[in-house]
C-alpha atoms as a PDB file:
ATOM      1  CA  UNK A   1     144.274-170.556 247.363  1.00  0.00           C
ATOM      2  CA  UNK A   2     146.996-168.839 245.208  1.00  0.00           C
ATOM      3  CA  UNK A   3     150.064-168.497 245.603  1.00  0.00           C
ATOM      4  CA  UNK A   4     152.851-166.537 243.937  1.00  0.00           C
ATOM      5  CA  UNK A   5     156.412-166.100 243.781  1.00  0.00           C
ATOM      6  CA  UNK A   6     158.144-163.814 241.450  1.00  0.00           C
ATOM      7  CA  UNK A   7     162.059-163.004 242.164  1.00  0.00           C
ATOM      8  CA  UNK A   8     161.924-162.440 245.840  1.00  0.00           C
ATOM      9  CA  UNK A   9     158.559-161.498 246.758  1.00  0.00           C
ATOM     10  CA  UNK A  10     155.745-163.163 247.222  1.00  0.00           C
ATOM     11  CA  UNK A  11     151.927-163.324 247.522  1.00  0.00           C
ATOM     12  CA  UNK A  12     149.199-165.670 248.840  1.00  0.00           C
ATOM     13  CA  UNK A  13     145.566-165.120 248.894  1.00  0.00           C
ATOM     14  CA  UNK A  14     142.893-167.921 250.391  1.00  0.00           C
ATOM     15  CA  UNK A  15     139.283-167.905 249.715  1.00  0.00           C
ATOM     16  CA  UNK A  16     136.297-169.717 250.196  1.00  0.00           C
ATOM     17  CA  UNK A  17     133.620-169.670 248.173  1.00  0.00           C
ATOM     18  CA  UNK A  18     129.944-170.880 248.177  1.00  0.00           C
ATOM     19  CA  UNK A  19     127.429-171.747 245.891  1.00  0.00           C
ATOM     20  CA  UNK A  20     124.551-169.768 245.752  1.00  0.00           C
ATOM     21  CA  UNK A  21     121.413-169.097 243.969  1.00  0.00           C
ATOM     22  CA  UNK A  22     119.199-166.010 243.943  1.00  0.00           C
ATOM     23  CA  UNK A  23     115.245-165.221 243.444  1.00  0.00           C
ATOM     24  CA  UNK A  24     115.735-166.534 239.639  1.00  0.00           C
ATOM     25  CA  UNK A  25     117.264-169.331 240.249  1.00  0.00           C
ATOM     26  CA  UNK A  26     120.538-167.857 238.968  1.00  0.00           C
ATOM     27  CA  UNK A  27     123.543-170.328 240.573  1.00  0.00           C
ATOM     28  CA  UNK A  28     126.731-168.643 240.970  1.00  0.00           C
ATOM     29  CA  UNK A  29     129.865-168.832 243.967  1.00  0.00           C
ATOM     30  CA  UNK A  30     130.129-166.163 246.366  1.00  0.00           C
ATOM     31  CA  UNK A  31     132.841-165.412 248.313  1.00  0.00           C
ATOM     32  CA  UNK A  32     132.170-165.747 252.028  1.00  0.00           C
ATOM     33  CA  UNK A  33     136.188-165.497 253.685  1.00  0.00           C
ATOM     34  CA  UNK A  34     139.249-164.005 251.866  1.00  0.00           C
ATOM     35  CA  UNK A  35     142.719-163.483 253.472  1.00  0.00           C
ATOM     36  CA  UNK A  36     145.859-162.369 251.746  1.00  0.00           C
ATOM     37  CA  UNK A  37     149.786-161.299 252.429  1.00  0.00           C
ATOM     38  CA  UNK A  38     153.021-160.475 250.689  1.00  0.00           C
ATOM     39  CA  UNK A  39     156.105-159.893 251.025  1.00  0.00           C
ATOM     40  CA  UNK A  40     159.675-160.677 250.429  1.00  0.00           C
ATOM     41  CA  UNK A  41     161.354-164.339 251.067  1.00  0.00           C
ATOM     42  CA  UNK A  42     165.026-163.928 250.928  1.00  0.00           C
ATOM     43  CA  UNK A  43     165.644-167.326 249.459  1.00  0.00           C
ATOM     44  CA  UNK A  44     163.267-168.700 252.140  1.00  0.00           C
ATOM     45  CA  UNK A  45     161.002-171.500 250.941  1.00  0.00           C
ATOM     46  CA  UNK A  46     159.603-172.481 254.446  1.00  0.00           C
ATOM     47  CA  UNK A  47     158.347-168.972 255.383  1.00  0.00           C
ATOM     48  CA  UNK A  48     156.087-168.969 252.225  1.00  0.00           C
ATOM     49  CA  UNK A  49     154.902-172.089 253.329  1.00  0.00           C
ATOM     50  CA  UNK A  50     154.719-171.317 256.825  1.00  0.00           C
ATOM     51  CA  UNK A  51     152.413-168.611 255.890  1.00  0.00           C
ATOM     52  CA  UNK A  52     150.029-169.917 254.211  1.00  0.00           C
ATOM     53  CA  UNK A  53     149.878-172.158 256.829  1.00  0.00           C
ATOM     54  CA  UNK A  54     148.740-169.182 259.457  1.00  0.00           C
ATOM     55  CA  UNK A  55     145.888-168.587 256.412  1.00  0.00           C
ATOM     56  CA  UNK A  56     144.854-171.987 256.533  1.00  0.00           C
ATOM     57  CA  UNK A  57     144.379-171.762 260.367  1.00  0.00           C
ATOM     58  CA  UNK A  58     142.622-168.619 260.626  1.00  0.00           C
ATOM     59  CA  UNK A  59     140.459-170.152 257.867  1.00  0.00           C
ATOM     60  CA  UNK A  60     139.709-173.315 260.014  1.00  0.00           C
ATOM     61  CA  UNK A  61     139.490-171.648 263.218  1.00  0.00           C
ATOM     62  CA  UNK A  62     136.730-169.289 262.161  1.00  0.00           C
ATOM     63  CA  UNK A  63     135.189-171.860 259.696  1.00  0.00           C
ATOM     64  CA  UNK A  64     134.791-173.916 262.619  1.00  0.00           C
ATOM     65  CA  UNK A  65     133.305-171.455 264.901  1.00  0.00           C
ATOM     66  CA  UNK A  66     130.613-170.132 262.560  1.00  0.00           C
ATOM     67  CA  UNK A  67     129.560-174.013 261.935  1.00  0.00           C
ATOM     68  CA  UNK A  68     130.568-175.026 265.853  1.00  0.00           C
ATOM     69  CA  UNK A  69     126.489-176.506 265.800  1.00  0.00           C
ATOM     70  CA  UNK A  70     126.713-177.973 262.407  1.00  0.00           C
ATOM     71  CA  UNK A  71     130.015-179.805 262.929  1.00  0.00           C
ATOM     72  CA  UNK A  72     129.248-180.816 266.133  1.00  0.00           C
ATOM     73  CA  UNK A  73     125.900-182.311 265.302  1.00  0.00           C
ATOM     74  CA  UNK A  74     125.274-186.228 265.738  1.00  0.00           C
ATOM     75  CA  UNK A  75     125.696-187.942 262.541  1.00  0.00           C
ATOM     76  CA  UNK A  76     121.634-188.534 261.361  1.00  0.00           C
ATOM     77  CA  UNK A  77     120.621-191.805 262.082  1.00  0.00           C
ATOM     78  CA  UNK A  78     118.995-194.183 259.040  1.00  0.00           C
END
């Protein structure tokens, strides 16, 4: 995530990224979600914050329902 504030506007953009490798065996991250916004503030702290925290939803909301089988799997047993 990255935020930025210069004067009064602002910007935030949140990605995730995940490691992949290709044919060659070539490792790199890839970016699999990316959300951004800007704006102005007016002196306003809390709405940055409160935005990002929307981002941060969104990103757990669809996280979790692309990985609703994987996340609601059993722990394995030993």
């Amino acid at each position: 995530m990255n935020v930025n504030v210069v004067a009064q506007a602002w910007s935030i953009s949140v990605q995730f990224g995940k490691g992949v490798t290709d044919a060659f065996g070539e490792w790199s991250i890839a970016t699999t979600w990316r959300v951004g916004s800007a704006g102005g503030h007016g002196g306003d702290a809390g709405y940055i914050v409160s935005s990002l925290s929307r981002h941060l939803d969104r990103f757990l909301a669809a996280y979790l329902r692309v990985n609703e089988e994987a996340c609601g799997a059993p722990a394995p047993q030993p």
